[in-house]
Protein backbone atom coordinates (compact mmCIF):
# COMPACT_ATOMS: atom_id res chain seq x y z
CA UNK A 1 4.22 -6.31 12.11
CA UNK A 2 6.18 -8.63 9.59
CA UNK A 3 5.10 -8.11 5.61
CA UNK A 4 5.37 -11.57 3.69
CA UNK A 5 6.79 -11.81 -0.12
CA UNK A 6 8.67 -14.50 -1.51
CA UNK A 7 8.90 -16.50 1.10
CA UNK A 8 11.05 -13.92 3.11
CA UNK A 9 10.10 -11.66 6.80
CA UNK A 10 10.30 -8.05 6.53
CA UNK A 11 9.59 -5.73 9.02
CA UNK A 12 7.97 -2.29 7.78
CA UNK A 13 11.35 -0.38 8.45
CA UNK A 14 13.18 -3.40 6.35
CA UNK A 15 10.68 -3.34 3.29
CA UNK A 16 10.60 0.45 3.01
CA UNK A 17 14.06 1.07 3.42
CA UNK A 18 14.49 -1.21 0.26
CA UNK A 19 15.81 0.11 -3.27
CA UNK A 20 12.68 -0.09 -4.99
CA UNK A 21 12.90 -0.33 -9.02
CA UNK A 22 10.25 1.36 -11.83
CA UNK A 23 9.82 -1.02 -14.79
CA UNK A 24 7.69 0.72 -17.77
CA UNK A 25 4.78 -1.24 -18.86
CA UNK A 26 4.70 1.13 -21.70
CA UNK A 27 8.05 2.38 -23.34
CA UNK A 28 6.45 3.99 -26.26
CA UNK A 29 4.90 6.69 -23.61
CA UNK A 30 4.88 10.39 -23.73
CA UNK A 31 4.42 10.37 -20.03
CA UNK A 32 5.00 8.72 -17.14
CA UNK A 33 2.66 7.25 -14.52
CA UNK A 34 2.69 5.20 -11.31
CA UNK A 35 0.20 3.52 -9.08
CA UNK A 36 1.49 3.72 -5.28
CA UNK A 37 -0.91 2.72 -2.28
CA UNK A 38 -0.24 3.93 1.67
CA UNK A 39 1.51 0.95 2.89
CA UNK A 40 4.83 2.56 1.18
CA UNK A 41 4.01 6.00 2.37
CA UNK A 42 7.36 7.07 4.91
CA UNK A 43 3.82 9.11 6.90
CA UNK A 44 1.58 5.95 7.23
CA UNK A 45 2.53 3.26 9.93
CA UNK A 46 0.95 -0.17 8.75
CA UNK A 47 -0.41 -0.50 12.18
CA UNK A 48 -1.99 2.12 11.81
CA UNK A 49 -3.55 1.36 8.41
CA UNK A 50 -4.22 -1.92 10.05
CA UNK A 51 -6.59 -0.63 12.59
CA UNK A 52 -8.09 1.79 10.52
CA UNK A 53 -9.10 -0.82 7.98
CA UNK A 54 -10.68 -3.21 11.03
CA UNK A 55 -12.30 -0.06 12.01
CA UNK A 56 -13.45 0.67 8.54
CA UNK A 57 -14.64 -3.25 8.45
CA UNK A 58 -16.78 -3.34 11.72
CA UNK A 59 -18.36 0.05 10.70
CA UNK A 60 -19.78 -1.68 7.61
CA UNK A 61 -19.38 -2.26 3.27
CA UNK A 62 -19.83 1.20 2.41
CA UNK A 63 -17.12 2.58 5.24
CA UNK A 64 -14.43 -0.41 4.07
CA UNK A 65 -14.80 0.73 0.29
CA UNK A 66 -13.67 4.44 1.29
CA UNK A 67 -11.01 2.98 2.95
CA UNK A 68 -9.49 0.77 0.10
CA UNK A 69 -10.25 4.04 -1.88
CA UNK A 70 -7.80 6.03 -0.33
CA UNK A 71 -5.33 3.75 1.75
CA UNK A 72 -4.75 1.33 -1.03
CA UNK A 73 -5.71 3.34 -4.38
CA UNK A 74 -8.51 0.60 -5.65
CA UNK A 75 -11.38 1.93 -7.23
């Protein structure tokens, strides 16, 4: 499975392997917080979080919205 940004082919090894950078929305903050969704968990395999969310599709709306819940971190 390749994951396309900018133009440029990454496998999943490649793009999680990558230095990754935290940029501050908010300097003036007491505290710290981060949004991070399963695709750059080093536990999750995105072909596996591929077939669960096809899964999670054919099974119907209500199924698919737990999984964006928890694989992705939507609300």
């Amino acid at each position: 499975m390749e994951f396309v940004s900018c133009k440029e082919q990454h496998t999943e090894v490649e793009w999680k392997s990558c230095p990754g950078k935290w940029i501050a929305r908010n300097t003036e903050a007491k505290k710290s917080g981060f949004h991070l969704n399963a695709l750059a968990s080093p536990w999750e395999k995105w072909a596996k979080i591929l077939d669960e969310f096809k899964e999670a599709k054919r099974k119907g709306i209500e199924t698919l919205k737990t999984r964006v819940n928890i694989t992705l971190g939507e609300s």
